[in-house]
Structure formats: C-alpha cells, structure tokens
Protein backbone atom coordinates (compact mmCIF):
# COMPACT_ATOMS: atom_id res chain seq x y z
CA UNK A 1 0.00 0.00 0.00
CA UNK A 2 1.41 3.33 -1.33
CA UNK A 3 1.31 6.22 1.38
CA UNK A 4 -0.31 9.53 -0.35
CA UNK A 5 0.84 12.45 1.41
CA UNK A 6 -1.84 15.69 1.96
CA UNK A 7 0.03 18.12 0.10
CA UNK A 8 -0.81 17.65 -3.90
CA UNK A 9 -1.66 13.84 -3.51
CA UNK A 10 2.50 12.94 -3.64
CA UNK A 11 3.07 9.35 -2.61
CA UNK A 12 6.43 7.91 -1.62
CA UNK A 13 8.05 7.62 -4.83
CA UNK A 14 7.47 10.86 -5.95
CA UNK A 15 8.98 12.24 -2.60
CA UNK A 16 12.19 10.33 -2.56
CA UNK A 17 12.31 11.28 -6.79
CA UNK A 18 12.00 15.13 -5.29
CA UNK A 19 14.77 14.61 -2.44
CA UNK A 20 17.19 12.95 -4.78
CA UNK A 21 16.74 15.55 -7.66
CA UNK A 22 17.57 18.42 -4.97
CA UNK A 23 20.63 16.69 -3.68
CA UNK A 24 21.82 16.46 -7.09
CA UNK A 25 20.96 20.48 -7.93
CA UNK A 26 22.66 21.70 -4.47
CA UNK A 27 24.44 19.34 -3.58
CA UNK A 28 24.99 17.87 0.20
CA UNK A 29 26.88 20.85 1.60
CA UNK A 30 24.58 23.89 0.29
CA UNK A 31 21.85 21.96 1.68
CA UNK A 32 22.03 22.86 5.99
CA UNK A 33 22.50 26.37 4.13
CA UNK A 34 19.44 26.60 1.91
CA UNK A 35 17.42 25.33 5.46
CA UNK A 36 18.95 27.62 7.59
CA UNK A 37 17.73 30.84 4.88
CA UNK A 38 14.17 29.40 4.64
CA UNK A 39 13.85 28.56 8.06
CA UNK A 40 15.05 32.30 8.57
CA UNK A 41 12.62 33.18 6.74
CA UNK A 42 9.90 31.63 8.48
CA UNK A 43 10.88 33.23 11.73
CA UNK A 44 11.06 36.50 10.24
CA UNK A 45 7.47 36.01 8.54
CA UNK A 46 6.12 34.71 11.62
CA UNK A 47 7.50 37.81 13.72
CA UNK A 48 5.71 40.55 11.25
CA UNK A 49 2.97 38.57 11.65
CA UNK A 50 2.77 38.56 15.50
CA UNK A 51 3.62 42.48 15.17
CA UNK A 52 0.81 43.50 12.98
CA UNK A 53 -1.33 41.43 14.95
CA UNK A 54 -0.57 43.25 17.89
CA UNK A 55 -0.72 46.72 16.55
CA UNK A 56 -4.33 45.74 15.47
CA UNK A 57 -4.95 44.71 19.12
CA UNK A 58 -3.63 47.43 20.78
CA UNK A 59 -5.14 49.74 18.28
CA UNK A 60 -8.73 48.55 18.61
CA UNK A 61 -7.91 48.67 22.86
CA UNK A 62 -6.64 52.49 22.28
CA UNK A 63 -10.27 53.49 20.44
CA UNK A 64 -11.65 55.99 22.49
CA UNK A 65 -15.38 55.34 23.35
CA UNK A 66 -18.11 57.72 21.98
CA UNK A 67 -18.35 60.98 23.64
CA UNK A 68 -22.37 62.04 25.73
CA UNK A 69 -23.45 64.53 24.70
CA UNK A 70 -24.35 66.63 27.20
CA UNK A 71 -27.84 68.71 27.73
CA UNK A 72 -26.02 72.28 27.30
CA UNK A 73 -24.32 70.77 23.66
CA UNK A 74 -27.77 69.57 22.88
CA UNK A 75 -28.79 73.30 22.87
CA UNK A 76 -26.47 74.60 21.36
C-alpha cells in the first residue's frame, strides 16, 4: 500500500524522486545552508505577523469610546 501524502496527492516515490533531484541540484553541503535561509525566513514572517497582529490589538484597545453629549451641547 502506497502512502499519499496531503500536500498535492504525492506518494512515496514521488517524494524520494524530489529529495534525490535536490541533492543532485545543491548538492549535500549547500543543503544545511538553503534550510537555515528558509527557516530564517519563516521566523522573520512569523515575527511581522505577530507584530501587525498586535498593533491591530492594541489599536482597537486604544479606540476611544463615543463621547455624551451633554444637555447644554444639545442646545447649542
């Protein structure tokens, strides 16, 4: 029985196929390199993310509420 992996329906085959064509293009000694950039990467992603995500927070806490209006501003 063939394993089918969730992303694009790749079994085994195909994966080993993948892994062997990208030793071949970078070779085993660029490879800890080219993981270490996207891995960087993902950190730096994930940290914008968090920050925008708490400047939306913080800016929805900072919203003043509505000002009363009072009877003499009715009146005027």
């Amino acid at each position: 029985m063939q394993t089918q992996y969730a992303i694009f329906g790749l079994g085994t085959p195909e994966v080993i196929v993948i892994v062997v064509v990208i030793l071949i293009f970078f070779g085993g000694k660029r490879i800890p390199e080219l993981m270490r950039g996207i891995g960087q990467g993902v950190r730096e992603f994930n940290a914008a993310k968090s920050n925008i995500k708490t400047e939306i927070e913080e800016g929805m806490k900072d919203k003043p509420a509505p000002a009363k209006e009072t009877a003499e501003e009715k009146k005027a």
